[in-house]
C-alpha atoms as a PDB file:
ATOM      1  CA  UNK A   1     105.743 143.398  94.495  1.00  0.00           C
ATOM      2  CA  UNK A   2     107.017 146.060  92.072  1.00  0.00           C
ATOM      3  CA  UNK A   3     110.210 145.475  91.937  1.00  0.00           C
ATOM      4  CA  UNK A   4     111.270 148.666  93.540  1.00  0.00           C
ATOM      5  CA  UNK A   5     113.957 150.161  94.918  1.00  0.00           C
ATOM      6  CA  UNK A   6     114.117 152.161  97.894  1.00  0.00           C
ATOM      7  CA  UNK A   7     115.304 154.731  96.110  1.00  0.00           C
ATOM      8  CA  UNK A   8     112.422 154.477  93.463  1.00  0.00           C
ATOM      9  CA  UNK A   9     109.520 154.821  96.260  1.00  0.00           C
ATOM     10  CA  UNK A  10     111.201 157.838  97.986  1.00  0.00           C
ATOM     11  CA  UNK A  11     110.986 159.664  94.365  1.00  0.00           C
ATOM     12  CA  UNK A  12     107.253 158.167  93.650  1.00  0.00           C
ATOM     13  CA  UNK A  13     106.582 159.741  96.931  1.00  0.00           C
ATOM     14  CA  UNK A  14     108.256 163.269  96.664  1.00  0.00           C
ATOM     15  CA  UNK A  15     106.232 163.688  93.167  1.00  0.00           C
ATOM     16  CA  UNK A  16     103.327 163.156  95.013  1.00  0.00           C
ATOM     17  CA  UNK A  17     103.521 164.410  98.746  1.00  0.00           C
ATOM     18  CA  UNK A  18     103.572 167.905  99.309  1.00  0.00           C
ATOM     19  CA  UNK A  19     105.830 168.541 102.488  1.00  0.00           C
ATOM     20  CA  UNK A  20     104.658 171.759 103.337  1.00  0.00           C
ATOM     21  CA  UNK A  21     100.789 170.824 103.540  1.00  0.00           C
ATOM     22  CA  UNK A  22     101.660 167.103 104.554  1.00  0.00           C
ATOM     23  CA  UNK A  23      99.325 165.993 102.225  1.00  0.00           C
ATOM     24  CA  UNK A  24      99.378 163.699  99.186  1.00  0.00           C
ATOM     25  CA  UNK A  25      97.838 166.394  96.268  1.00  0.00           C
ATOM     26  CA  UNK A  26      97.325 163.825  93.712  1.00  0.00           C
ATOM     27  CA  UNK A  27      96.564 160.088  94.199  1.00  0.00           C
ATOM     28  CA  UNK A  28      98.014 158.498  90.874  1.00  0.00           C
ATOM     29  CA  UNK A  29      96.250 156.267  88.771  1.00  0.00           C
ATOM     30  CA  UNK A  30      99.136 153.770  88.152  1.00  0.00           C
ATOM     31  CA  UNK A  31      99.076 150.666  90.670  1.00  0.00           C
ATOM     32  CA  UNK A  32     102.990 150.942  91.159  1.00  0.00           C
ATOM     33  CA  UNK A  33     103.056 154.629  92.029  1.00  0.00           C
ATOM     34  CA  UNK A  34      99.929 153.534  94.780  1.00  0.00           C
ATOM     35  CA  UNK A  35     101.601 150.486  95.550  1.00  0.00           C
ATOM     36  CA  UNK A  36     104.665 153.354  96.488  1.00  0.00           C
ATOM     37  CA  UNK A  37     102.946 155.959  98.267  1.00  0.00           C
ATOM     38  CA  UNK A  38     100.835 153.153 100.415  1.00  0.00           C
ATOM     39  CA  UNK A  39     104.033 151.530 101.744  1.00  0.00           C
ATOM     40  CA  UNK A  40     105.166 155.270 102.813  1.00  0.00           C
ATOM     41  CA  UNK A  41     101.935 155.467 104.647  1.00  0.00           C
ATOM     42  CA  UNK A  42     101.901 152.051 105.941  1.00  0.00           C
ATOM     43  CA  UNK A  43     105.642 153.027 107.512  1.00  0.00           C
ATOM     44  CA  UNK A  44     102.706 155.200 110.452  1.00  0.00           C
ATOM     45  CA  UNK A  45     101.083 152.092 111.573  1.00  0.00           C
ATOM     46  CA  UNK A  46     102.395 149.954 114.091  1.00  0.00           C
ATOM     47  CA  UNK A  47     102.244 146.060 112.520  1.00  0.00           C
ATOM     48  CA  UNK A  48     101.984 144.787 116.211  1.00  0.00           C
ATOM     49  CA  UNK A  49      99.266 146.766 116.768  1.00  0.00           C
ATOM     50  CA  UNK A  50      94.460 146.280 115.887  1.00  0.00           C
ATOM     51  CA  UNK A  51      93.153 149.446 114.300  1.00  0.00           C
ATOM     52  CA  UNK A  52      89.566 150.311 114.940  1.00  0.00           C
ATOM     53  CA  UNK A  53      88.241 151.653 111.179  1.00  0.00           C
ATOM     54  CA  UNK A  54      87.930 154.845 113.056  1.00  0.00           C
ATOM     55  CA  UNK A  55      91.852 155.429 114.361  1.00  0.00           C
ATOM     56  CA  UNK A  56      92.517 153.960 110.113  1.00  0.00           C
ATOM     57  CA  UNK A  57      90.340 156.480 109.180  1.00  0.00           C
ATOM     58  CA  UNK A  58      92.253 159.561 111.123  1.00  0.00           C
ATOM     59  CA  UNK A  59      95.703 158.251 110.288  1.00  0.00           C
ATOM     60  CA  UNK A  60      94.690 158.342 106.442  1.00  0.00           C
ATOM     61  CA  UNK A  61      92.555 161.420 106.656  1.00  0.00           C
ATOM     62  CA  UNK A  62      96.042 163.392 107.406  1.00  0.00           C
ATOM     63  CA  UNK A  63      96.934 162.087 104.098  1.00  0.00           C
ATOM     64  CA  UNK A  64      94.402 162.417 101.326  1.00  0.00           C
ATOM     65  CA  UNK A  65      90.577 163.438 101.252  1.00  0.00           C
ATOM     66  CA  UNK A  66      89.502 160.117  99.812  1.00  0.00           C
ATOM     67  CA  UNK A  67      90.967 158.011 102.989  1.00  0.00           C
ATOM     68  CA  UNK A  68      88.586 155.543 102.207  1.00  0.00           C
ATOM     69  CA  UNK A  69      90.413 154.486  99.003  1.00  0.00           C
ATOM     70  CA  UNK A  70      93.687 154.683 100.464  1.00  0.00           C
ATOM     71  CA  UNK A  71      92.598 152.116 102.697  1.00  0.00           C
ATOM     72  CA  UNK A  72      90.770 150.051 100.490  1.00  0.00           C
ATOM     73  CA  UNK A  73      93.357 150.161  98.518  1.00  0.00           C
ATOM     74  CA  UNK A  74      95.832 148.820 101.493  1.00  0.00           C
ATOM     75  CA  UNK A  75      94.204 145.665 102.272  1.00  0.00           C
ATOM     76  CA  UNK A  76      94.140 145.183  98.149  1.00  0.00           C
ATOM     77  CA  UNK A  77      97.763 145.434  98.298  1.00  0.00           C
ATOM     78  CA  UNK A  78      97.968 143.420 101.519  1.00  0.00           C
ATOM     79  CA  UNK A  79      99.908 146.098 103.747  1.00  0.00           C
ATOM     80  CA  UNK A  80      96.470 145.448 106.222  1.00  0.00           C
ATOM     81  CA  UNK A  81      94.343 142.521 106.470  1.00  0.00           C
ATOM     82  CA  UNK A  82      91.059 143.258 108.567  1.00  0.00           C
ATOM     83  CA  UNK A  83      88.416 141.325 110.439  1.00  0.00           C
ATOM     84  CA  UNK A  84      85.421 139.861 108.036  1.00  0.00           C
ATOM     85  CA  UNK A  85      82.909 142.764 109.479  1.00  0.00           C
ATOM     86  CA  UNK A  86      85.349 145.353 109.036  1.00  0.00           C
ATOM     87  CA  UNK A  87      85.776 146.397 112.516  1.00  0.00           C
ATOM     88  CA  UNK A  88      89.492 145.302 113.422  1.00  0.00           C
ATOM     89  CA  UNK A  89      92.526 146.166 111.284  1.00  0.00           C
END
């Protein structure tokens, strides 16, 4: 989407991710640095697998305090596509 290398995302994500807390510290502002770190955190779902919101919701919690933009922001970039009402991811 980006035009990325593998290479590139790995060093959008070490800026960002702190590996002693295991948290992301900063969200950035520019769509190809969140376009990086939400393929990273798309890598902990399994694609075979429905998500309730809730089991999203505690995967992306262990990532950021505003889980609710990370995953609004990865159905915008299409890494999940979910049921109209929201209840199956």
């Amino acid at each position: 989407m980006f035009n990325l290398t593998t290479k590139d995302i790995q060093s959008i994500w070490e800026a960002y991710f702190n590996d002693e807390s295991k948290f992301i510290f900063v969200y950035p502002s520019k769509r190809k640095k969140q376009w990086a770190i939400l393929y990273m955190i798309a890598k902990d779902f399994n694609m075979h697998q429905t998500y309730s919101e809730k089991e999203v919701d505690a995967i992306l919690k262990a990532y950021h305090e505003d889980h609710v933009r990370l995953r609004r922001d990865l159905i915008d970039f299409r890494f999940f596509i979910r049921t109209k009402d929201g209840s199956i991811y």
